[in-house]
PDB file of N, CA and C in Angstrom:
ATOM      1  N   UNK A   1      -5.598  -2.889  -9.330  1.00  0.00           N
ATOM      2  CA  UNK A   1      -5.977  -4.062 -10.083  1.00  0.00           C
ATOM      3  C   UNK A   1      -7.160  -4.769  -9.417  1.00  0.00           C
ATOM      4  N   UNK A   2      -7.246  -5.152  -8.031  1.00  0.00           N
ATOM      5  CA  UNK A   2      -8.445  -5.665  -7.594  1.00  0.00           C
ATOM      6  C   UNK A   2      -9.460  -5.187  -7.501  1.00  0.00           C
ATOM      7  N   UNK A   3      -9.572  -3.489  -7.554  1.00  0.00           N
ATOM      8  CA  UNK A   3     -10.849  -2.532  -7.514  1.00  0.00           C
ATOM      9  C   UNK A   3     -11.328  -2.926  -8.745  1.00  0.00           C
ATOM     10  N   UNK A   4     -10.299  -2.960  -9.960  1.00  0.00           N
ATOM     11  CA  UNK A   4     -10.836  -2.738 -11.286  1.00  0.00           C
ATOM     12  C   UNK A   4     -11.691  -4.510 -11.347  1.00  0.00           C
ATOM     13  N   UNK A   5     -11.136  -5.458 -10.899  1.00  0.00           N
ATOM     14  CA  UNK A   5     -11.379  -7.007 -11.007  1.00  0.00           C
ATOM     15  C   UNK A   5     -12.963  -6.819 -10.415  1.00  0.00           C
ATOM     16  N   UNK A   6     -13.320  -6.085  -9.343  1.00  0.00           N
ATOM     17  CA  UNK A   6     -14.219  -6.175  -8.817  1.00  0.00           C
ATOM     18  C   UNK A   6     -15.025  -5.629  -9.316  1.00  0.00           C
ATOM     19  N   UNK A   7     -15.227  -4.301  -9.773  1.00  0.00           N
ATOM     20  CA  UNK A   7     -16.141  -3.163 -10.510  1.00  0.00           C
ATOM     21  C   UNK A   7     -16.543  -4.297 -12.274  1.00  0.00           C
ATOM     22  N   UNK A   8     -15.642  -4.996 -12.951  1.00  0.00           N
ATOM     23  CA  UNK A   8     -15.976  -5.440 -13.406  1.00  0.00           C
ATOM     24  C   UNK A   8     -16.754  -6.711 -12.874  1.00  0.00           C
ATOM     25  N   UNK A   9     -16.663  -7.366 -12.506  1.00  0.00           N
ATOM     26  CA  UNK A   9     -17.206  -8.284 -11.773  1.00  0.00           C
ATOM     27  C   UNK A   9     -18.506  -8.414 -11.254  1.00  0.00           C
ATOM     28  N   UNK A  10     -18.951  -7.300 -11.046  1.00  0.00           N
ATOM     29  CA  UNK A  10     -20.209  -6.347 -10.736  1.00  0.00           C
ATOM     30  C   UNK A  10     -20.935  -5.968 -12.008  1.00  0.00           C
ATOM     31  N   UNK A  11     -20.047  -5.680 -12.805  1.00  0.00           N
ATOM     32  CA  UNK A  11     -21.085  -5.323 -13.957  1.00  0.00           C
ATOM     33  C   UNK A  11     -21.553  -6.604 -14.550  1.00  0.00           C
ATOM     34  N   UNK A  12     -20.965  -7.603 -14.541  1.00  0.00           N
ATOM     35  CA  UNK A  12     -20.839  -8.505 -15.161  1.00  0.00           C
ATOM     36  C   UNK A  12     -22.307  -9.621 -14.391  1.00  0.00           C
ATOM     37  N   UNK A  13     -22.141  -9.225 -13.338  1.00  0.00           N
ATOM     38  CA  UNK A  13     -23.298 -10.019 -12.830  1.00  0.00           C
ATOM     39  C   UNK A  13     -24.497  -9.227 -12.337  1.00  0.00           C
ATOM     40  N   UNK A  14     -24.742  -8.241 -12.723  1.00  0.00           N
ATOM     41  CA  UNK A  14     -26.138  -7.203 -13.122  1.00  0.00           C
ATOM     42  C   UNK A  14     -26.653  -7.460 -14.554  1.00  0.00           C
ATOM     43  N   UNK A  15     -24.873  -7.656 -15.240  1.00  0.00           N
ATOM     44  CA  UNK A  15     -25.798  -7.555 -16.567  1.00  0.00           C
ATOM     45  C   UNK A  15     -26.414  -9.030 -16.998  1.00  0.00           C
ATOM     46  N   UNK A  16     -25.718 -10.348 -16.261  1.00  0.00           N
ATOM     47  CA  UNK A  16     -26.181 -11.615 -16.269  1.00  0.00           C
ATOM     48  C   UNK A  16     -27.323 -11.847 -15.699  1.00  0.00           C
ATOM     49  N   UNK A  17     -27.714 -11.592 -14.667  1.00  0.00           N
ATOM     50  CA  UNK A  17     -29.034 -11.246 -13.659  1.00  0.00           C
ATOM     51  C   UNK A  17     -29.994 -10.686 -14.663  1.00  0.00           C
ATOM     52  N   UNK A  18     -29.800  -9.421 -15.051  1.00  0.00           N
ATOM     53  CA  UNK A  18     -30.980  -9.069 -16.146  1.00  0.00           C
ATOM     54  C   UNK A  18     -31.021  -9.810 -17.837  1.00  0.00           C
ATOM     55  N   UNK A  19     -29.904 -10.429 -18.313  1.00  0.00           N
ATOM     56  CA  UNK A  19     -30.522 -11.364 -18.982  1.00  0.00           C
ATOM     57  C   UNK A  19     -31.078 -12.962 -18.776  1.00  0.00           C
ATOM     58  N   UNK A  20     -30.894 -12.945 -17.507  1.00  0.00           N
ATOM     59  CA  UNK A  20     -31.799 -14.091 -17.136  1.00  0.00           C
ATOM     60  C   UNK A  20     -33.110 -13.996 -16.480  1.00  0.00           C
ATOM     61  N   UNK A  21     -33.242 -12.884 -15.780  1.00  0.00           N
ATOM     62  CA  UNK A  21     -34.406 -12.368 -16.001  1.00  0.00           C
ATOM     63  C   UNK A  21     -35.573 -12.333 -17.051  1.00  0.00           C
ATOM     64  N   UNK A  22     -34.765 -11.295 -18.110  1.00  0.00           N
ATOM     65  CA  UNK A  22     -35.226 -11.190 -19.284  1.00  0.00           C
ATOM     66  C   UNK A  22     -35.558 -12.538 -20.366  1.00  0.00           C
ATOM     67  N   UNK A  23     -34.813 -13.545 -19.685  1.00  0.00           N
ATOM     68  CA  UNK A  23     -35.238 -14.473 -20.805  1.00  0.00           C
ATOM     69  C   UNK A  23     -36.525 -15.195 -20.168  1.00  0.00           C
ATOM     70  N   UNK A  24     -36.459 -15.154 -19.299  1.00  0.00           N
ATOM     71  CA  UNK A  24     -38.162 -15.566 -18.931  1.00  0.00           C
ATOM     72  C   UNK A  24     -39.465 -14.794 -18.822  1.00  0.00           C
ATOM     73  N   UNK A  25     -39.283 -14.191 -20.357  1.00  0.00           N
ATOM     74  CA  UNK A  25     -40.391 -12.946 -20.819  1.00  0.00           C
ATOM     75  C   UNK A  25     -41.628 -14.302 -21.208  1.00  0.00           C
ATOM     76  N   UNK A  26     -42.370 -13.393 -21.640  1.00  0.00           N
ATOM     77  CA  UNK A  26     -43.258 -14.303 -22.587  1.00  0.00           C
ATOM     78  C   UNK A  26     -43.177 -15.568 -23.006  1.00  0.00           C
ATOM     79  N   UNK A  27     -42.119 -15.569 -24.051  1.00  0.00           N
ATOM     80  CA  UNK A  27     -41.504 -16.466 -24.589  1.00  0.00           C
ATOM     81  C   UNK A  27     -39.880 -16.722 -24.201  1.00  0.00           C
ATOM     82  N   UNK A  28     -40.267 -17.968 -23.516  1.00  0.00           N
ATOM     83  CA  UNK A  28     -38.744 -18.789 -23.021  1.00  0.00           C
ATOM     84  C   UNK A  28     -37.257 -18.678 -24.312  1.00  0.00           C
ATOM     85  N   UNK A  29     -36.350 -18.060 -23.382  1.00  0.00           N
ATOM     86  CA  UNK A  29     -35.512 -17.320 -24.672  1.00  0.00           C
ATOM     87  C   UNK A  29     -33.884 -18.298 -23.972  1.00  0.00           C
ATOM     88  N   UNK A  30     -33.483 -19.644 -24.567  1.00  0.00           N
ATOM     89  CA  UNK A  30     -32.600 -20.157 -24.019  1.00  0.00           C
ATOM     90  C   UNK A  30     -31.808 -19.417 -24.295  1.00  0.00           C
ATOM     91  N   UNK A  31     -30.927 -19.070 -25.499  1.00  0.00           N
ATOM     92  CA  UNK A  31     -29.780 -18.091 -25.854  1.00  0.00           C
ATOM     93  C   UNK A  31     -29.394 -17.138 -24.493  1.00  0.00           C
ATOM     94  N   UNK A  32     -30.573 -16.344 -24.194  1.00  0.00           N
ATOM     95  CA  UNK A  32     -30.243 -14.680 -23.176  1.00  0.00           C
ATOM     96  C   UNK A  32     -29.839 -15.611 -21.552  1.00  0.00           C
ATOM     97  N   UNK A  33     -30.300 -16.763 -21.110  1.00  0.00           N
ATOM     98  CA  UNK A  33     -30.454 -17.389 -20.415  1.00  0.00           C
ATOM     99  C   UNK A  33     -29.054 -17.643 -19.969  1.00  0.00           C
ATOM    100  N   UNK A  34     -28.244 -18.245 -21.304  1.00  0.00           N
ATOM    101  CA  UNK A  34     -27.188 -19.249 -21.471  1.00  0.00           C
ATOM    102  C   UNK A  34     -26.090 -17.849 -21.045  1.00  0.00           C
ATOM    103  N   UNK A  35     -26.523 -17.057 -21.846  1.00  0.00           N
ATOM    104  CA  UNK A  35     -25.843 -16.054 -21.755  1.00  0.00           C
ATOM    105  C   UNK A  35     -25.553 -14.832 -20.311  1.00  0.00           C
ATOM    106  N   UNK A  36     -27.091 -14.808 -19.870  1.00  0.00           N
ATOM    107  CA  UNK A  36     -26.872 -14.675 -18.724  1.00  0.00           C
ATOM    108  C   UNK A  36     -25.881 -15.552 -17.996  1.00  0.00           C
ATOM    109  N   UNK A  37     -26.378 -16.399 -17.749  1.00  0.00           N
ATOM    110  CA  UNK A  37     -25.491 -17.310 -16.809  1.00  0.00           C
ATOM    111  C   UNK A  37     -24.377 -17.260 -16.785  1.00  0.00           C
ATOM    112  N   UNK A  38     -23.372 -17.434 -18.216  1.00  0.00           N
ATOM    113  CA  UNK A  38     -22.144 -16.839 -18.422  1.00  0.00           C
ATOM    114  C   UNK A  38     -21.947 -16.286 -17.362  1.00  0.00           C
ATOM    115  N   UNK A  39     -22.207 -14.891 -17.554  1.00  0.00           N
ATOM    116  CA  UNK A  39     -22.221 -13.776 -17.258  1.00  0.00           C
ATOM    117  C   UNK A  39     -21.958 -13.523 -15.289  1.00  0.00           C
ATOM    118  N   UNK A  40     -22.657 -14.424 -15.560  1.00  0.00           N
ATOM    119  CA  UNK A  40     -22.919 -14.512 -13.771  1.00  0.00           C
ATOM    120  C   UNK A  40     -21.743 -15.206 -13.329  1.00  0.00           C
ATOM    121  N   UNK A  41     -21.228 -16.228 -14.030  1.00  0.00           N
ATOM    122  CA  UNK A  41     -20.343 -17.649 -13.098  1.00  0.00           C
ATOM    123  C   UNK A  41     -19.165 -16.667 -13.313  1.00  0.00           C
ATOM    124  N   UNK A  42     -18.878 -16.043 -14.834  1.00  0.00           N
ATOM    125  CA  UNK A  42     -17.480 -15.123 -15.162  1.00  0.00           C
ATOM    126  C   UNK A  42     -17.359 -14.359 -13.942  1.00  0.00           C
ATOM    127  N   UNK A  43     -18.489 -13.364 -13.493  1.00  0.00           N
ATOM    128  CA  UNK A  43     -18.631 -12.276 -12.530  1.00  0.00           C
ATOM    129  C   UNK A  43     -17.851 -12.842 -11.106  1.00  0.00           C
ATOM    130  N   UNK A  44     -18.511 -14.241 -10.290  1.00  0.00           N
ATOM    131  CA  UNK A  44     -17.901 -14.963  -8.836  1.00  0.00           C
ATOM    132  C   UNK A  44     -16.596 -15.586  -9.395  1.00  0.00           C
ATOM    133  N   UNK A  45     -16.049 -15.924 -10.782  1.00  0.00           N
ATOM    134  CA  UNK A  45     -14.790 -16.332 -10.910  1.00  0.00           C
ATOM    135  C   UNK A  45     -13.833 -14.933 -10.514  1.00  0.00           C
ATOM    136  N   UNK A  46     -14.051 -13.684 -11.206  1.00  0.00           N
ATOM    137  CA  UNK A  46     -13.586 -12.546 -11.124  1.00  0.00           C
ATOM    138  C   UNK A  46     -13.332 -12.121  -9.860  1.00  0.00           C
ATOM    139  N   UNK A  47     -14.467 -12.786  -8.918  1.00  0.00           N
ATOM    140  CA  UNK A  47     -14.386 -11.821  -7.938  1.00  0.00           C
ATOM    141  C   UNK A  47     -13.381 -13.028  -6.706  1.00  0.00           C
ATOM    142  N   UNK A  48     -13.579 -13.844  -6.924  1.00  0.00           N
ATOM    143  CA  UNK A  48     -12.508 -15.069  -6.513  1.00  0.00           C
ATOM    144  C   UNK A  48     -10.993 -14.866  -6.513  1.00  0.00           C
ATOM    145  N   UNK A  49     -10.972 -14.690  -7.770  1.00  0.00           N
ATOM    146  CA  UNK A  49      -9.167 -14.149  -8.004  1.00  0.00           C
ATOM    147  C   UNK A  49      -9.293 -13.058  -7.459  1.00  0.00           C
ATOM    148  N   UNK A  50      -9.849 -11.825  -7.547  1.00  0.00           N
ATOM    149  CA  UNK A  50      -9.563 -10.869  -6.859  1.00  0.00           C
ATOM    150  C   UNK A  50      -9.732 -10.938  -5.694  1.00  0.00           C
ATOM    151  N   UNK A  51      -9.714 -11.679  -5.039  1.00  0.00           N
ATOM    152  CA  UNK A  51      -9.838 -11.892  -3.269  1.00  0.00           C
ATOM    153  C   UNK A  51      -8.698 -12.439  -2.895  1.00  0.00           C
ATOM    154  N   UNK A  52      -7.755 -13.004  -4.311  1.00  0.00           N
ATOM    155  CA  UNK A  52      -6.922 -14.156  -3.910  1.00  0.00           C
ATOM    156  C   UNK A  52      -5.519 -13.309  -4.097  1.00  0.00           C
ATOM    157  N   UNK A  53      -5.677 -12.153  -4.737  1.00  0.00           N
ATOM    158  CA  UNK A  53      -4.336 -11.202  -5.600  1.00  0.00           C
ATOM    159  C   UNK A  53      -3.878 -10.638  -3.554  1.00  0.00           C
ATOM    160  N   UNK A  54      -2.689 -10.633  -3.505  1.00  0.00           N
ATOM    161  CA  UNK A  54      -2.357 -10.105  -2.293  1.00  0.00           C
ATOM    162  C   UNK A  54      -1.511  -8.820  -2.247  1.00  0.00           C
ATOM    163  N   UNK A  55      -1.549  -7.742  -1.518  1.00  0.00           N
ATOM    164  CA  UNK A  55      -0.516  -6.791  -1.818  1.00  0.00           C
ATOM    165  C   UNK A  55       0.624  -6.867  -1.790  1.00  0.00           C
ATOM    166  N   UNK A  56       1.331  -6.156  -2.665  1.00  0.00           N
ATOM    167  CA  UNK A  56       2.996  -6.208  -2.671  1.00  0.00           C
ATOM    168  C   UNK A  56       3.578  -5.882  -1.008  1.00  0.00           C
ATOM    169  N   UNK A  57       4.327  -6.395  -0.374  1.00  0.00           N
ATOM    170  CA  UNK A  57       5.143  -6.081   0.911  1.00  0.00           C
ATOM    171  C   UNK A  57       5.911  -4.851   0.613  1.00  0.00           C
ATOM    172  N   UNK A  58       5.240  -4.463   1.961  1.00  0.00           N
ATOM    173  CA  UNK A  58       6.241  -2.548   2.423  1.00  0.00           C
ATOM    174  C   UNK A  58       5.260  -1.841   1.370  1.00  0.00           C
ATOM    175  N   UNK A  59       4.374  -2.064   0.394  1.00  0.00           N
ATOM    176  CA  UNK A  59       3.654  -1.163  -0.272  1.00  0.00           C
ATOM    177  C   UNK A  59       4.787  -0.785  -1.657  1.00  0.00           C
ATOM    178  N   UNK A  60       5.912  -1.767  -1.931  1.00  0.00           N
ATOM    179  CA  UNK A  60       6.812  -1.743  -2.670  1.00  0.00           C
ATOM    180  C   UNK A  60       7.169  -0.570  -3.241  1.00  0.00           C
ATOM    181  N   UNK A  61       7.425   0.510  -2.624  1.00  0.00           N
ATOM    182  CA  UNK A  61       8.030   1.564  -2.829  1.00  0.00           C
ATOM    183  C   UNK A  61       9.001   2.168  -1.660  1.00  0.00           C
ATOM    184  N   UNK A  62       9.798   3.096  -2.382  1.00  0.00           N
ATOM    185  CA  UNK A  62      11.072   3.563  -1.079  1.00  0.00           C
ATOM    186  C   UNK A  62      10.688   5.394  -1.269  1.00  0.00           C
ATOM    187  N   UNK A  63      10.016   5.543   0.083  1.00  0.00           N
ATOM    188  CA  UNK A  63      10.204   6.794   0.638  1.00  0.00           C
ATOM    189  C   UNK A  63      11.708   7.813   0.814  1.00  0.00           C
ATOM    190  N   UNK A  64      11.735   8.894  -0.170  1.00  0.00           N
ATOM    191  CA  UNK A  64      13.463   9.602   0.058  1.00  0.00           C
ATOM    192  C   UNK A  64      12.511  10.867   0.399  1.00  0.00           C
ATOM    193  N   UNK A  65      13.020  11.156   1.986  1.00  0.00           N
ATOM    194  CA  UNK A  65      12.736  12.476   2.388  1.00  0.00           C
ATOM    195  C   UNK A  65      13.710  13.623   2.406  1.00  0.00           C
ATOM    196  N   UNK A  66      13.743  15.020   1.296  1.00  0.00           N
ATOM    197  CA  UNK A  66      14.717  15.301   1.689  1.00  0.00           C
ATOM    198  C   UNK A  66      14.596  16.453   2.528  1.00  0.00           C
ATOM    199  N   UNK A  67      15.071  16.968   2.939  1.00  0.00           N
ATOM    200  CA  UNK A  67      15.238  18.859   3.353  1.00  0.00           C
ATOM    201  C   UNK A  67      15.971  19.368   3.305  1.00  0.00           C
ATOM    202  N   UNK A  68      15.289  20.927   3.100  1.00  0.00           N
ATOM    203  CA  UNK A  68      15.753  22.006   2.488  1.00  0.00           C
ATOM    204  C   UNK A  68      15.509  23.114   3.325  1.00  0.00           C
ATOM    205  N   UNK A  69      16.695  23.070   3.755  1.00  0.00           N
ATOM    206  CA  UNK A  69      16.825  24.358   4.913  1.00  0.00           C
ATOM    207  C   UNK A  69      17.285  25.681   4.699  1.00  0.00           C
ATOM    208  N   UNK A  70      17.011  26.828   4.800  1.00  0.00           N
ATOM    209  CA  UNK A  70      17.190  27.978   4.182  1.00  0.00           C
ATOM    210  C   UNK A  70      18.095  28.737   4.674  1.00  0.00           C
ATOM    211  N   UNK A  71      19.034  29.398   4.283  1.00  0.00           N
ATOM    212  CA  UNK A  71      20.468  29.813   4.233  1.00  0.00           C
ATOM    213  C   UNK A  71      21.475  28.950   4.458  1.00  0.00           C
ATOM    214  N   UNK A  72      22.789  29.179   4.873  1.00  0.00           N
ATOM    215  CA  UNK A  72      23.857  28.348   5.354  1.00  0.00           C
ATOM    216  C   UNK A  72      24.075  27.713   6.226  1.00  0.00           C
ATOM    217  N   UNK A  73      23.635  27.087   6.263  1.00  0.00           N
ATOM    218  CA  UNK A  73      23.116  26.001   8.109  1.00  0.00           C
ATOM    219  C   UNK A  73      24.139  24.340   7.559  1.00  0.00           C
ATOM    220  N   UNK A  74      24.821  24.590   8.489  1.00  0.00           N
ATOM    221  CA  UNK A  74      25.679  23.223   8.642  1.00  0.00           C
ATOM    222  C   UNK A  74      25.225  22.241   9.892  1.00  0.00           C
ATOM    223  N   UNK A  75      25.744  21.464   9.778  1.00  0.00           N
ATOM    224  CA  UNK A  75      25.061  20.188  10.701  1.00  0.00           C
ATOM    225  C   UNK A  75      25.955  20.353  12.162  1.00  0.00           C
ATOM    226  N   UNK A  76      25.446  20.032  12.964  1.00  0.00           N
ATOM    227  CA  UNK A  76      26.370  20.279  14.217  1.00  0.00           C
ATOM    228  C   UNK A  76      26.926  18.636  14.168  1.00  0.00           C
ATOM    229  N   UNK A  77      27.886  18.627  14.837  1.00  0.00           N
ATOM    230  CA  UNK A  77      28.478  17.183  15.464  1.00  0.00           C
ATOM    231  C   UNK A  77      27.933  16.318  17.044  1.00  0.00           C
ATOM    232  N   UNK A  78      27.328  15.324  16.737  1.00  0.00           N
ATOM    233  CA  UNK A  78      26.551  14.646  17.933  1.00  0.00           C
ATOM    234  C   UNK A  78      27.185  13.451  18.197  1.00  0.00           C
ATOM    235  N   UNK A  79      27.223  13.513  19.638  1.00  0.00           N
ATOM    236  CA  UNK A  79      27.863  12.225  20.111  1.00  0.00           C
ATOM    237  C   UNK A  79      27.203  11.242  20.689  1.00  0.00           C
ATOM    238  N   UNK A  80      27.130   9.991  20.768  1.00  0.00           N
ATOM    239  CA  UNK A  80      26.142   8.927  21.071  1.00  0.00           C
ATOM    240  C   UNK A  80      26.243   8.922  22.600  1.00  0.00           C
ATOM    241  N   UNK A  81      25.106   8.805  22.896  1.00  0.00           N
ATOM    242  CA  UNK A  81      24.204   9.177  24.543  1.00  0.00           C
ATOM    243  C   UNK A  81      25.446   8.429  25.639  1.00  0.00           C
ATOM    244  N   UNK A  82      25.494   7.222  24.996  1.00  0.00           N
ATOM    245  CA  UNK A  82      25.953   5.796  26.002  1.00  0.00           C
ATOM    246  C   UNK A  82      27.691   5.858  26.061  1.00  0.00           C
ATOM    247  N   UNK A  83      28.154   6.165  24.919  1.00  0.00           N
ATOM    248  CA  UNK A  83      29.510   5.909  24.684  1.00  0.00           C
ATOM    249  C   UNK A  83      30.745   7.317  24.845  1.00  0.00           C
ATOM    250  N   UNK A  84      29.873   7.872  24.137  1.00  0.00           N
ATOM    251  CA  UNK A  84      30.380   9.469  23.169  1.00  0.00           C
ATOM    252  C   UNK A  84      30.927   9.200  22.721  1.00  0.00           C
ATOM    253  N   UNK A  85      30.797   8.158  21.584  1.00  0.00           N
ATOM    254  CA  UNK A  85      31.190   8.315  19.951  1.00  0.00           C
ATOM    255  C   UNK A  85      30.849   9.109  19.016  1.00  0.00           C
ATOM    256  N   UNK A  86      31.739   9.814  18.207  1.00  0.00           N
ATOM    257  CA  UNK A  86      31.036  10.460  17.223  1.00  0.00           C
ATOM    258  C   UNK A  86      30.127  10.006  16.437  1.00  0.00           C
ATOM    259  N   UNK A  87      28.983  10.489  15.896  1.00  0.00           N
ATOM    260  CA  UNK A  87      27.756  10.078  15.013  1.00  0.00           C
ATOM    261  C   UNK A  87      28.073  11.169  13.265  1.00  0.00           C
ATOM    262  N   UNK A  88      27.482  10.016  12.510  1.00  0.00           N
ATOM    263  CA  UNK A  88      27.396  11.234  11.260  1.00  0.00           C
ATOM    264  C   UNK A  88      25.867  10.704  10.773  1.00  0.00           C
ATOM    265  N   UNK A  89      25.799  11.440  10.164  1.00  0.00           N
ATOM    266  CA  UNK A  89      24.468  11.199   8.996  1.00  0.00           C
ATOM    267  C   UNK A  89      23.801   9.881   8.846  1.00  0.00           C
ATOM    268  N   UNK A  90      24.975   9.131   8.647  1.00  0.00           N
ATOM    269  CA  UNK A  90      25.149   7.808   8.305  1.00  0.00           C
ATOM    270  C   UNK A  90      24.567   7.034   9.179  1.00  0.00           C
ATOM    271  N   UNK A  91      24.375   7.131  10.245  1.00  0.00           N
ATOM    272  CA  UNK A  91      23.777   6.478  11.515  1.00  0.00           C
ATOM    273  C   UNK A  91      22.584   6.740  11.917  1.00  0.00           C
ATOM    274  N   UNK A  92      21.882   7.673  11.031  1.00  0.00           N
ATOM    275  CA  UNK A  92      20.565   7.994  11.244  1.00  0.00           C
ATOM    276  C   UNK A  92      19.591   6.919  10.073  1.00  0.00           C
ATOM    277  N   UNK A  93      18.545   6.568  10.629  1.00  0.00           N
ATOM    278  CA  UNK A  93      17.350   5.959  10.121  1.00  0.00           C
ATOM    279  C   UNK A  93      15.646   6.617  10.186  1.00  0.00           C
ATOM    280  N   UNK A  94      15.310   6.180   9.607  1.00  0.00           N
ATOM    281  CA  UNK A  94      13.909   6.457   9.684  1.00  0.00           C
ATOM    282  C   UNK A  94      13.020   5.142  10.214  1.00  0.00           C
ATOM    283  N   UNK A  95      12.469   5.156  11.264  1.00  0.00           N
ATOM    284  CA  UNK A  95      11.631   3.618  11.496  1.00  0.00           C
ATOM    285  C   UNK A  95      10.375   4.163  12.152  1.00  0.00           C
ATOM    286  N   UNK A  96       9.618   3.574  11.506  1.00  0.00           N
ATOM    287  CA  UNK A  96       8.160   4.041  11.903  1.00  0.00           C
ATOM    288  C   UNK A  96       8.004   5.630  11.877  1.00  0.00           C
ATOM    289  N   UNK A  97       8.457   6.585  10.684  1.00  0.00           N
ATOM    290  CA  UNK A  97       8.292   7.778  10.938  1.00  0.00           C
ATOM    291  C   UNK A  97       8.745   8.067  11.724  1.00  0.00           C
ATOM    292  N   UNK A  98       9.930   8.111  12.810  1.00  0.00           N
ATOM    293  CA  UNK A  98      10.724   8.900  13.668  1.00  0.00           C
ATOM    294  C   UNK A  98      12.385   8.643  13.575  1.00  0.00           C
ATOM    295  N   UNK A  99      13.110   9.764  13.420  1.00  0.00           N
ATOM    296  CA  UNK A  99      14.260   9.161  13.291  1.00  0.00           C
ATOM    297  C   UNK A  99      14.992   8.780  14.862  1.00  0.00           C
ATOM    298  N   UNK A 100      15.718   7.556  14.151  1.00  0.00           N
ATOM    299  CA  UNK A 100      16.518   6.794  15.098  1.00  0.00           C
ATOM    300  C   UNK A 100      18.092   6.351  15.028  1.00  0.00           C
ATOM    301  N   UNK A 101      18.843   6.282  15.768  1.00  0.00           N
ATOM    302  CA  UNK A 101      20.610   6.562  15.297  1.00  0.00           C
ATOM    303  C   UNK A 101      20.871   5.332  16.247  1.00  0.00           C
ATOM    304  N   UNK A 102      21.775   4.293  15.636  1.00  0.00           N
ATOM    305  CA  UNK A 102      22.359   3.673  15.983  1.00  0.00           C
ATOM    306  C   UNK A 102      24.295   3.396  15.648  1.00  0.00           C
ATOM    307  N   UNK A 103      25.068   4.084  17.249  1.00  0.00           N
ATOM    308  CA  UNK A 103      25.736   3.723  17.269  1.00  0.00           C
ATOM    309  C   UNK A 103      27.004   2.566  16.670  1.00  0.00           C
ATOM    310  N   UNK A 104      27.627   3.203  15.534  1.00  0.00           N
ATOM    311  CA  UNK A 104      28.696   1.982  15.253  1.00  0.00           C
ATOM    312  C   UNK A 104      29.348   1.561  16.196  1.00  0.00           C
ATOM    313  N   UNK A 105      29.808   2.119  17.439  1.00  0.00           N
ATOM    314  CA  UNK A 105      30.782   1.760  18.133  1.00  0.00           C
ATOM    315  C   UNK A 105      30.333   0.753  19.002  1.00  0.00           C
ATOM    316  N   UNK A 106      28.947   1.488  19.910  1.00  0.00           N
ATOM    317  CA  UNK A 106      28.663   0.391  21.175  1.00  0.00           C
ATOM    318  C   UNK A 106      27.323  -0.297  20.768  1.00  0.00           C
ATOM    319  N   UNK A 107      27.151  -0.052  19.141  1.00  0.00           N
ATOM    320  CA  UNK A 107      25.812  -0.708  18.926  1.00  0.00           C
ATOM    321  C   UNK A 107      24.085  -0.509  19.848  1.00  0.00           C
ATOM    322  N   UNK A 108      24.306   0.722  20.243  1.00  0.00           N
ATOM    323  CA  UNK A 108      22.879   1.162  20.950  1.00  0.00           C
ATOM    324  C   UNK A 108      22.117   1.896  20.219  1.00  0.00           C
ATOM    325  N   UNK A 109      20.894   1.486  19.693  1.00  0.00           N
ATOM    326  CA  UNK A 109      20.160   2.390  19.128  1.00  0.00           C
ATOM    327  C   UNK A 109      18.698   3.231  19.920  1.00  0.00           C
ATOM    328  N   UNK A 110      19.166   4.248  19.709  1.00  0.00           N
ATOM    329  CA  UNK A 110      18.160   5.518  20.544  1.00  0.00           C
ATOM    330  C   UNK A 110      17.308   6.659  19.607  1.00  0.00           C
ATOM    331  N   UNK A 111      15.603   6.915  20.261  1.00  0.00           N
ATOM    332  CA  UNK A 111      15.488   7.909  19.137  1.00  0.00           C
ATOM    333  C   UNK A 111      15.570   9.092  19.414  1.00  0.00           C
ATOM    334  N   UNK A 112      16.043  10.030  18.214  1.00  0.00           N
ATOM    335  CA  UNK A 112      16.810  11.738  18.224  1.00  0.00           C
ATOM    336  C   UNK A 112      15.303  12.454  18.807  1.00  0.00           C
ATOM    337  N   UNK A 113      15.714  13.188  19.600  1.00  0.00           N
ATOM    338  CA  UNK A 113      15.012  14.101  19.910  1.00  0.00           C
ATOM    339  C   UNK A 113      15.683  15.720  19.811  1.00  0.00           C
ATOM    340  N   UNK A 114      14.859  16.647  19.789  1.00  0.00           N
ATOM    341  CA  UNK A 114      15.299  17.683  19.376  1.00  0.00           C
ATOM    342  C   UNK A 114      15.238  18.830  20.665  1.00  0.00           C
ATOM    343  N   UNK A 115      16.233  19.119  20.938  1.00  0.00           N
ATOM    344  CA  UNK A 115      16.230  19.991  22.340  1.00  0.00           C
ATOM    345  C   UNK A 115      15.711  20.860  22.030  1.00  0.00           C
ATOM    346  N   UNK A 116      15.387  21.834  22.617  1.00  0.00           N
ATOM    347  CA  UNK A 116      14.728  23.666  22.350  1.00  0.00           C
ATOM    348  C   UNK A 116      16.106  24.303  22.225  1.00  0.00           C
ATOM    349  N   UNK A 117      16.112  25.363  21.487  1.00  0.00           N
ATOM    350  CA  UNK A 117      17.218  25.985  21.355  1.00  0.00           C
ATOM    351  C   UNK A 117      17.444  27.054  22.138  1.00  0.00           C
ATOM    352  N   UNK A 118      16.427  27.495  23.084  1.00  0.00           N
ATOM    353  CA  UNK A 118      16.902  28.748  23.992  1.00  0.00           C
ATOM    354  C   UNK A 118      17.343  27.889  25.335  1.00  0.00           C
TER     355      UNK A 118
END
């Protein structure tokens, strides 16, 4: 919405600029003048509000990542670092692109890292 506020906004005061230009041909032309001008004040009102429109927070959409792992692969069972409570699914987050698990039991949150498997 503000690209579009602006691109118009722009046209709007090229095309006011050249009829005020244009009206000081030969013969003094108030009409193209008046009209320019319009043209021009519409263009810095346009571009005003669009300076003033602010973005939606979080980019108002919800990221669902899923995966899809190939053959029969079940989840192993992980126990929390601090306590050894059991963990499920449920305790995992996403924050800042890395996942992170926080403990129901002792309330510690740590981020998952992935061991090597050999």
């Amino acid at each position: 919405m503000k690209i579009v506020l602006f691109i118009l906004a722009a046209i709007l005061i090229i095309f006011g600029v050249l009829f005020i230009i244009a009206a000081f041909g030969p013969t003094f032309h108030f009409d193209w003048f008046v009209i320019g001008l319009i043209g021009v004040i519409i263009g810095f009102v346009l571009i005003f509000f669009a300076t003033r429109i602010k973005p939606s927070p979080q980019g108002g959409e919800n990221v669902v990542l899923k995966v899809d792992l190939p053959a029969n692969v079940q989840m192993d069972t992980f126990q929390c670092k601090k306590c050894g409570g059991n963990l499920t699914p449920e305790n995992i987050k996403l924050v800042a692109g890395a996942p992170v698990v926080t403990c129901p039991y002792c309330n510690t949150s740590y981020q998952l890292t992935e061991e090597p498997k050999w």
